[in-house]
N, C-alpha and C. Protein backbone atom coordinates (compact mmCIF):
# COMPACT_ATOMS: atom_id res chain seq x y z
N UNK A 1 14.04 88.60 181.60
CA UNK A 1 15.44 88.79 181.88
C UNK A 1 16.21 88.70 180.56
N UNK A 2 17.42 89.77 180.58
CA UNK A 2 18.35 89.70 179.21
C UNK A 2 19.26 89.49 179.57
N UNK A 3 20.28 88.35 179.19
CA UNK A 3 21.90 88.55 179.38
C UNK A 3 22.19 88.92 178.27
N UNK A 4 23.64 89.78 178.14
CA UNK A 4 24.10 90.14 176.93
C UNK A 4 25.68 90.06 177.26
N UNK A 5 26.42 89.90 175.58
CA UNK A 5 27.85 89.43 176.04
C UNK A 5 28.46 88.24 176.76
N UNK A 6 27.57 87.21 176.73
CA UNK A 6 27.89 86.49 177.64
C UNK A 6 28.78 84.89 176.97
N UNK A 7 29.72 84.79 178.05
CA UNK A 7 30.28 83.55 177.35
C UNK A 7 29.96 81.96 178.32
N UNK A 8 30.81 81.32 177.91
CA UNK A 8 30.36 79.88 179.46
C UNK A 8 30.61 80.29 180.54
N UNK A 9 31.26 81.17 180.78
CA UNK A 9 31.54 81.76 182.37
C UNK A 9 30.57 83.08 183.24
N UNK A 10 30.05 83.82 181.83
CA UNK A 10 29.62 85.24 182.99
C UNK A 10 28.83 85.63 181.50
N UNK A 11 27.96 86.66 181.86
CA UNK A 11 27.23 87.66 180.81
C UNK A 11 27.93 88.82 181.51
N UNK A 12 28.64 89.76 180.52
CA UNK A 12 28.93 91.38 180.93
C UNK A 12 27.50 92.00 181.72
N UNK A 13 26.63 92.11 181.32
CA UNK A 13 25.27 92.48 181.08
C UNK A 13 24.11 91.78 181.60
N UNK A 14 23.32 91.99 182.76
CA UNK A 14 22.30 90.76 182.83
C UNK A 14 21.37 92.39 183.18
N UNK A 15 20.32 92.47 182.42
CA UNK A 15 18.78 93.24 182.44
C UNK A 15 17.45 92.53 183.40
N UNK A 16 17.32 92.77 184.50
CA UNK A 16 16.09 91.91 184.95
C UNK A 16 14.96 93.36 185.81
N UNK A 17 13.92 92.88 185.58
CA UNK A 17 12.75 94.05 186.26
C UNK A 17 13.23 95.60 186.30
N UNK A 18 13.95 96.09 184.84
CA UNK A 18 14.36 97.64 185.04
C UNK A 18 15.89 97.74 185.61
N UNK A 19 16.45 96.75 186.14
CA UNK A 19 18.00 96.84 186.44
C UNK A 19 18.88 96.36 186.05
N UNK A 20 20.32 97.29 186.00
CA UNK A 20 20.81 96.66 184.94
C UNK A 20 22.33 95.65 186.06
N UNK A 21 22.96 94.91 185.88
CA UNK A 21 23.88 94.38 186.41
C UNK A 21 24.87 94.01 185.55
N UNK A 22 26.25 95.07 185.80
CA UNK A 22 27.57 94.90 185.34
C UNK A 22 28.52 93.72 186.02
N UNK A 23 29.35 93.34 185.05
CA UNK A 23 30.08 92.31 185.89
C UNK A 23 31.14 92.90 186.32
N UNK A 24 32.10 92.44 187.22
CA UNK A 24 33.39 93.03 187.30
C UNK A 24 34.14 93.65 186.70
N UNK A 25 34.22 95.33 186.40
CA UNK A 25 35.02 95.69 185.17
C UNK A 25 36.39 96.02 185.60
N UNK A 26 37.67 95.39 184.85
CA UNK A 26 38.95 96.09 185.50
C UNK A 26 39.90 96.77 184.11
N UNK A 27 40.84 97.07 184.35
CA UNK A 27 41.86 97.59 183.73
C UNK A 27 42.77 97.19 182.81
N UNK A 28 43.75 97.50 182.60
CA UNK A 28 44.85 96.55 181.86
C UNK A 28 46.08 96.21 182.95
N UNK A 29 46.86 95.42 183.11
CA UNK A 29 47.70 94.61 183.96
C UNK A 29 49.02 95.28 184.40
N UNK A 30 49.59 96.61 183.18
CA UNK A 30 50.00 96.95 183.08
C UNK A 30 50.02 98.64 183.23
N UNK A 31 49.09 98.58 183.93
CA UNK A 31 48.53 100.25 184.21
C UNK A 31 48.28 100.48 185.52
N UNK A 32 48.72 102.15 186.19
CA UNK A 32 48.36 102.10 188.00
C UNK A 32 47.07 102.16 188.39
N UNK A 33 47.20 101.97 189.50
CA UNK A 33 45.88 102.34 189.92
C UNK A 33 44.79 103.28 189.10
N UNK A 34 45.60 104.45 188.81
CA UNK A 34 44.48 105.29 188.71
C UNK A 34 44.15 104.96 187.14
N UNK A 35 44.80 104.43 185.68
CA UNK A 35 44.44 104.53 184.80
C UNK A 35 43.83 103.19 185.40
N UNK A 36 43.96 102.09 185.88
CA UNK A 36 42.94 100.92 186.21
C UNK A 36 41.59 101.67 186.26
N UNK A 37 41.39 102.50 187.64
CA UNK A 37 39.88 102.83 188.02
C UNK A 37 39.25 103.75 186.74
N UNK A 38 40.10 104.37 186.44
CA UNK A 38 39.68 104.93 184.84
C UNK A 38 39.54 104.19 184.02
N UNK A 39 40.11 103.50 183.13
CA UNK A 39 39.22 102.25 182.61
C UNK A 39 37.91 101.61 183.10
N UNK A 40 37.85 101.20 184.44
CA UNK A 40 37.22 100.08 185.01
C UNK A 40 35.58 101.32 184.70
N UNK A 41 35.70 102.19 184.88
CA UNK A 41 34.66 103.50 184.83
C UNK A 41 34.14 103.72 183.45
N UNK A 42 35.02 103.66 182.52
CA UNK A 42 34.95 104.06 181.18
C UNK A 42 34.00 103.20 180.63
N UNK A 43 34.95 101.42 181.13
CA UNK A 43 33.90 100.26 180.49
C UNK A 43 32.97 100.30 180.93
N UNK A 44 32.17 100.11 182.10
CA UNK A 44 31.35 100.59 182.45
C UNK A 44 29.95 101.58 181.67
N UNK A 45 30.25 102.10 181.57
CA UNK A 45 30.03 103.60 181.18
C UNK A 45 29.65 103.20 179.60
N UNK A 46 30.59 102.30 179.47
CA UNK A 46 30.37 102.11 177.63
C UNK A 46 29.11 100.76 177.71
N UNK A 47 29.36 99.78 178.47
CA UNK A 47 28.28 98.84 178.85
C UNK A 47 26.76 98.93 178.72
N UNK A 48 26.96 100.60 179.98
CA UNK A 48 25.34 101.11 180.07
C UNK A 48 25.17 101.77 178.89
N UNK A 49 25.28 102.43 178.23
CA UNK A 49 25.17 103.12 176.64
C UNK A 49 24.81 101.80 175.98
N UNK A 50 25.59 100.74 175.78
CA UNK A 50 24.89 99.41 175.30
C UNK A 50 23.42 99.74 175.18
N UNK A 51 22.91 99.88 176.62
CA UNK A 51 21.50 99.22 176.82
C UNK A 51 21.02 100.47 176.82
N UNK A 52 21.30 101.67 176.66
CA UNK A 52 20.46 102.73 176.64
C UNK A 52 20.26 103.41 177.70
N UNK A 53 21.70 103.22 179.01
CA UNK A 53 21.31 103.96 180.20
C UNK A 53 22.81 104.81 180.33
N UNK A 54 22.88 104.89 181.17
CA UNK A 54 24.10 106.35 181.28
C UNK A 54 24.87 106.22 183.00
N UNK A 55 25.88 106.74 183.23
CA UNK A 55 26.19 106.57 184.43
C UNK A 55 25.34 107.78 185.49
N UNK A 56 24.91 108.67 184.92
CA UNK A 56 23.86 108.80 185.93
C UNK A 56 22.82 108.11 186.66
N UNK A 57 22.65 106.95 185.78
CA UNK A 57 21.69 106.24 186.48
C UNK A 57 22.36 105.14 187.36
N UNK A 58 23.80 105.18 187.42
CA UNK A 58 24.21 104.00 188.67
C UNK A 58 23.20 104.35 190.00
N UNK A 59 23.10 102.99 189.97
CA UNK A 59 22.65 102.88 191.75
C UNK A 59 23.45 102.71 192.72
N UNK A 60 24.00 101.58 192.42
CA UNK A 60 25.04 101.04 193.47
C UNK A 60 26.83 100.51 192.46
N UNK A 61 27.54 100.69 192.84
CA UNK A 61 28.88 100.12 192.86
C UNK A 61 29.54 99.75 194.07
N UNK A 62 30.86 98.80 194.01
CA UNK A 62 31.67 98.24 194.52
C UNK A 62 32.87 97.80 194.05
N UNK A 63 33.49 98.14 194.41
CA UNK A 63 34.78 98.78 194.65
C UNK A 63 35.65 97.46 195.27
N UNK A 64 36.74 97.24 194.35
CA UNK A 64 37.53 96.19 195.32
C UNK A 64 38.81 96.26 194.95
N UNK A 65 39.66 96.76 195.52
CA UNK A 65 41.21 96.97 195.43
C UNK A 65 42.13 96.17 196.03
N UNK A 66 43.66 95.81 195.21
CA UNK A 66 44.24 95.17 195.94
C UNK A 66 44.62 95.00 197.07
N UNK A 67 44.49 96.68 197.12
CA UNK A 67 45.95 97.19 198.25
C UNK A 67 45.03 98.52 198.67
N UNK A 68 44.51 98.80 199.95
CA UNK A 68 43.72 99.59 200.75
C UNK A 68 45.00 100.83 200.83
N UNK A 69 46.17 100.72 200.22
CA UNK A 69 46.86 101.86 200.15
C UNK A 69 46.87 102.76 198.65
N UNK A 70 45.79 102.13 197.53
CA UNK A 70 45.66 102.75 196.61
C UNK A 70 44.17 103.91 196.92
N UNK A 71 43.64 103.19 198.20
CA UNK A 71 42.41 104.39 198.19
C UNK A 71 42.24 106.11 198.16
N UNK A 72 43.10 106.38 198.17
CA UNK A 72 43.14 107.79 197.55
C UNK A 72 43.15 108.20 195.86
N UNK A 73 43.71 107.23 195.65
CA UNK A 73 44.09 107.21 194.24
C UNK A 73 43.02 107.34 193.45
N UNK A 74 42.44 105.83 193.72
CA UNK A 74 41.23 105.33 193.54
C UNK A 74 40.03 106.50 193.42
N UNK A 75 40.14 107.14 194.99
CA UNK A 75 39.14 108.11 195.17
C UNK A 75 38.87 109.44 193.95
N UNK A 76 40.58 109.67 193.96
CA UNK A 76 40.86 111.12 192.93
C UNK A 76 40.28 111.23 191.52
N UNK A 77 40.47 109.47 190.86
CA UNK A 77 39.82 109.39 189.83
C UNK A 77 38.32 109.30 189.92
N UNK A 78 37.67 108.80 191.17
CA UNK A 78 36.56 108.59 191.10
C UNK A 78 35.71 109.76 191.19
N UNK A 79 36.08 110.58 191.87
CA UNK A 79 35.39 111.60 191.80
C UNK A 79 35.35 112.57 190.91
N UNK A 80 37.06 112.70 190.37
CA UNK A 80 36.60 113.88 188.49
C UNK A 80 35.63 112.91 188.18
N UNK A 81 35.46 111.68 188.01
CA UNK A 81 34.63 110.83 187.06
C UNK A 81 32.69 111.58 187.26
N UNK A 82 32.85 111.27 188.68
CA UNK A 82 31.90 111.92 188.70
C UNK A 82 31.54 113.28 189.18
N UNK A 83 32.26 114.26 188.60
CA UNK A 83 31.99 115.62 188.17
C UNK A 83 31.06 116.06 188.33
N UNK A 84 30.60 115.58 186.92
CA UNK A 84 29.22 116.02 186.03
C UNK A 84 28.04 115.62 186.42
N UNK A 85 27.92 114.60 187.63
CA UNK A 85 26.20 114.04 188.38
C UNK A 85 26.87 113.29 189.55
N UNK A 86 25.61 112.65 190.36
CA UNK A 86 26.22 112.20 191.65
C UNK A 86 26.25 111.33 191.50
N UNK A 87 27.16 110.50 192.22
CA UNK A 87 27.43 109.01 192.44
C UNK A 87 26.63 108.00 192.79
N UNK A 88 27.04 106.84 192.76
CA UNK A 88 25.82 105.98 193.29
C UNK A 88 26.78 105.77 194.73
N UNK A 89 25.73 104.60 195.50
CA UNK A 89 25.94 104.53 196.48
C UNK A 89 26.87 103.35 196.01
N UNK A 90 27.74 103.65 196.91
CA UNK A 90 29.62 102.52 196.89
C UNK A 90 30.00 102.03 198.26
N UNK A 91 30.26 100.85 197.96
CA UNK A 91 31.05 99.64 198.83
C UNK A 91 32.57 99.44 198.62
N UNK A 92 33.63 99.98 199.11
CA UNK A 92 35.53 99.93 199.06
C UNK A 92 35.34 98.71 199.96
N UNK A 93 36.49 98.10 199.41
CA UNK A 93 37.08 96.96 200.13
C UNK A 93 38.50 96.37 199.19
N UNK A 94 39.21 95.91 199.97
CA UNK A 94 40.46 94.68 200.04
C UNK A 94 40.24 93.62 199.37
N UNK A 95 40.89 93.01 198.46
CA UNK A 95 40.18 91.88 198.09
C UNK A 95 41.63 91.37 197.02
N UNK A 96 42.12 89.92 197.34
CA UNK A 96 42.95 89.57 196.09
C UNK A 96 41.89 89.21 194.86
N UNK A 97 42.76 89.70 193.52
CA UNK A 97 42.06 89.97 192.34
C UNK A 97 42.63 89.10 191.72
N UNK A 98 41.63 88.66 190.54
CA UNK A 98 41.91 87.00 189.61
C UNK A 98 43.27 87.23 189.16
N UNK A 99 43.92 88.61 188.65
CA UNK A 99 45.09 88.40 188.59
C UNK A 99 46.23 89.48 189.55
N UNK A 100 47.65 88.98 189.45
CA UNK A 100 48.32 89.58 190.06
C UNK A 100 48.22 91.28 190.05
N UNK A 101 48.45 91.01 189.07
CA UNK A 101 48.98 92.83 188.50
C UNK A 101 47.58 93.56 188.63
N UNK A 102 45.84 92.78 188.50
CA UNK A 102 44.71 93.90 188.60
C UNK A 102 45.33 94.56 189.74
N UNK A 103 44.23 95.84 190.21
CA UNK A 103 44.96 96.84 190.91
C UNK A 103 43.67 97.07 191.43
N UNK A 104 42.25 97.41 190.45
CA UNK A 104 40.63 97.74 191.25
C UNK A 104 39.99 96.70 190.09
N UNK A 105 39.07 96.60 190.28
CA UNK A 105 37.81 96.09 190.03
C UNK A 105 36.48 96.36 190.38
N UNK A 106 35.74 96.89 189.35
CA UNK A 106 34.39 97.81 189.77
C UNK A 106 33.35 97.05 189.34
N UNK A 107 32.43 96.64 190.26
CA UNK A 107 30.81 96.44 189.66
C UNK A 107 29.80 97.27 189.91
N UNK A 108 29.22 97.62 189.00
CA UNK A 108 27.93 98.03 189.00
C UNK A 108 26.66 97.87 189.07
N UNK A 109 25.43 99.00 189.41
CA UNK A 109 23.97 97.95 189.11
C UNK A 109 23.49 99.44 188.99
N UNK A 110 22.71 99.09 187.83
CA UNK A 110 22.26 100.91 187.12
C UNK A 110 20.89 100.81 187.14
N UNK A 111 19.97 101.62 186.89
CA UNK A 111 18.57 101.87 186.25
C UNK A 111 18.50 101.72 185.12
N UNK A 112 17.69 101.10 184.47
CA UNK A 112 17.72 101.12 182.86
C UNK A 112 17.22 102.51 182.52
């Protein structure tokens, strides 16, 4: 097993038997929905390149928004995002976020 990035609270990054596990990625506090889920995608995205994998290889994400009235939003970016290959399999849900102003919060779990 590898953690990477990690401080007393969380590793960005944990590598175990070929999979990779992202931690919660979100946005800036000050941005809508949709540049949130764009960020939250980007970091992501920059994470797996870390380790040498790509967002084609997501397996699974989850999805957690403040407000079940941003899910379109959410959706519009998510899908240009994934354009270019298919998605992994995703979990949406409701959820209050560590701070006020987050808006989504995305985790991942990729293939190395």
């Amino acid at each position: 097993m590898l953690k990477l990035n990690s401080n007393e609270r969380m590793s960005q990054i944990v590598i175990h038997n070929q999979t990779i596990y992202l931690s919660g990625q979100v946005g800036a506090v000050d941005e809508d929905v949709s540049a949130q889920t764009l960020t939250c995608l980007n970091k992501a995205k920059n994470l797996l390149e870390e380790v040498g994998s790509d967002k084609s290889k997501m397996l699974s994400a989850t999805v957690w928004l403040k407000s079940m009235n941003d899910f379109a939003a959410m959706n519009k970016v998510w899908d240009q995002w994934f354009e270019d290959t298919l998605p992994p399999t995703r979990a949406c849900g409701e959820s209050t976020l560590a701070h006020p102003d987050l808006l989504v919060e995305i985790t991942i779990i990729a293939a190395e």
